[in-house]
Protein backbone atom coordinates (compact mmCIF):
# COMPACT_ATOMS: atom_id res chain seq x y z
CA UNK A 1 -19.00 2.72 23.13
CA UNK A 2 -16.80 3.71 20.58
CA UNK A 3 -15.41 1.08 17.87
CA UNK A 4 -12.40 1.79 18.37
CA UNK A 5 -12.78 0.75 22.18
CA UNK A 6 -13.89 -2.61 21.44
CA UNK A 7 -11.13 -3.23 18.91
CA UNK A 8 -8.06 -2.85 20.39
CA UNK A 9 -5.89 -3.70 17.32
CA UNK A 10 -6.77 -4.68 14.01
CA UNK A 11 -4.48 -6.26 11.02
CA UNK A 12 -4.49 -5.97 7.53
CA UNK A 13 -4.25 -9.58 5.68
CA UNK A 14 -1.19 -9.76 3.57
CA UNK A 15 0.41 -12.40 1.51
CA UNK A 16 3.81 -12.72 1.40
CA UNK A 17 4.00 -11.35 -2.05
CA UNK A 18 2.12 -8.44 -1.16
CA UNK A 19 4.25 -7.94 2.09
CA UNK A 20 7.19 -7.88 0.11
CA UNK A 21 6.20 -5.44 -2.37
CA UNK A 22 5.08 -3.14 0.35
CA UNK A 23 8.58 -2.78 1.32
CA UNK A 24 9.82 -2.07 -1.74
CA UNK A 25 7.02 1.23 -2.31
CA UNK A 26 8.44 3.33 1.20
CA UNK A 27 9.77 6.07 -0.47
CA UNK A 28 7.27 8.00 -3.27
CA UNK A 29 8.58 6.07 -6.54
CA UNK A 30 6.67 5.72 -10.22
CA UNK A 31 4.30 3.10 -10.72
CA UNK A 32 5.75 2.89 -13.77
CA UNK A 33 9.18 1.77 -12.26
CA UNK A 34 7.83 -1.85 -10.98
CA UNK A 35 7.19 -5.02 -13.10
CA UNK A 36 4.17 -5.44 -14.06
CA UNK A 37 3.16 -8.42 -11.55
CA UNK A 38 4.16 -5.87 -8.99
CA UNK A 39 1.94 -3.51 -10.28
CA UNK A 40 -0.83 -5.75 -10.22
CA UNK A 41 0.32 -6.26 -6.15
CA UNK A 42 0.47 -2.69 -5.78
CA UNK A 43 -3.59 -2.23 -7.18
CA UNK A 44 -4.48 -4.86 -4.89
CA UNK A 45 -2.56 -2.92 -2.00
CA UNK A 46 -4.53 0.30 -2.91
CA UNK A 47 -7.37 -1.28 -2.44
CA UNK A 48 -6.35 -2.63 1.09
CA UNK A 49 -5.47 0.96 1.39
CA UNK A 50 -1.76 0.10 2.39
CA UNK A 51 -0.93 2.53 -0.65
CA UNK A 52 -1.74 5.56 -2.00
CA UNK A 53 -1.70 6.58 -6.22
CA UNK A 54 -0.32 10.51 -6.26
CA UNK A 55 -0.24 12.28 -9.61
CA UNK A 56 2.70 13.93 -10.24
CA UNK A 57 3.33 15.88 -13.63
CA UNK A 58 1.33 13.51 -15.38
CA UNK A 59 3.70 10.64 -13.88
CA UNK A 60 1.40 8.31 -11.69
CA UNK A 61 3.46 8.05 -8.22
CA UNK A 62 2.38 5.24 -4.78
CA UNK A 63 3.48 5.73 -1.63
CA UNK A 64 2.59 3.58 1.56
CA UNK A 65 0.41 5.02 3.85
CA UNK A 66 1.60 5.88 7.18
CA UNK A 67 -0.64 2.80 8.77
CA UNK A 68 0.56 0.88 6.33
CA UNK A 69 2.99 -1.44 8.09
CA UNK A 70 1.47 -3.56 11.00
């Protein structure tokens, strides 16, 4: 049986912080171009894998990953 059998569904958990920041990273934009609190949100959200770091002419870019709303 296949995992993905048994699970029909699965959620990521998000705070409402990080929920909100997520919204603000759907199109590619520069890390560089959030506060830095949202920048710490952002790490947390790449860790979740919600968000993806691209390098881009030595300018460090996120994007959300196609999963990444639920």
């Amino acid at each position: 049986m296949k995992l993905n059998e048994l699970i029909k569904s699965f959620s990521i958990a998000l705070s409402n912080e990080e929920a909100e920041v997520l919204k603000k990273v759907n199109p590619v934009q520069p890390l560089q171009g959030f506060s830095p609190r949202e920048q710490v949100i952002i790490e947390n959200l790449i860790r979740k894998s919600l968000v993806s770091k691209i390098l881009k002419d030595n300018i460090v870019m996120v994007v959300q990953n196609d999963f990444g709303t639920s």
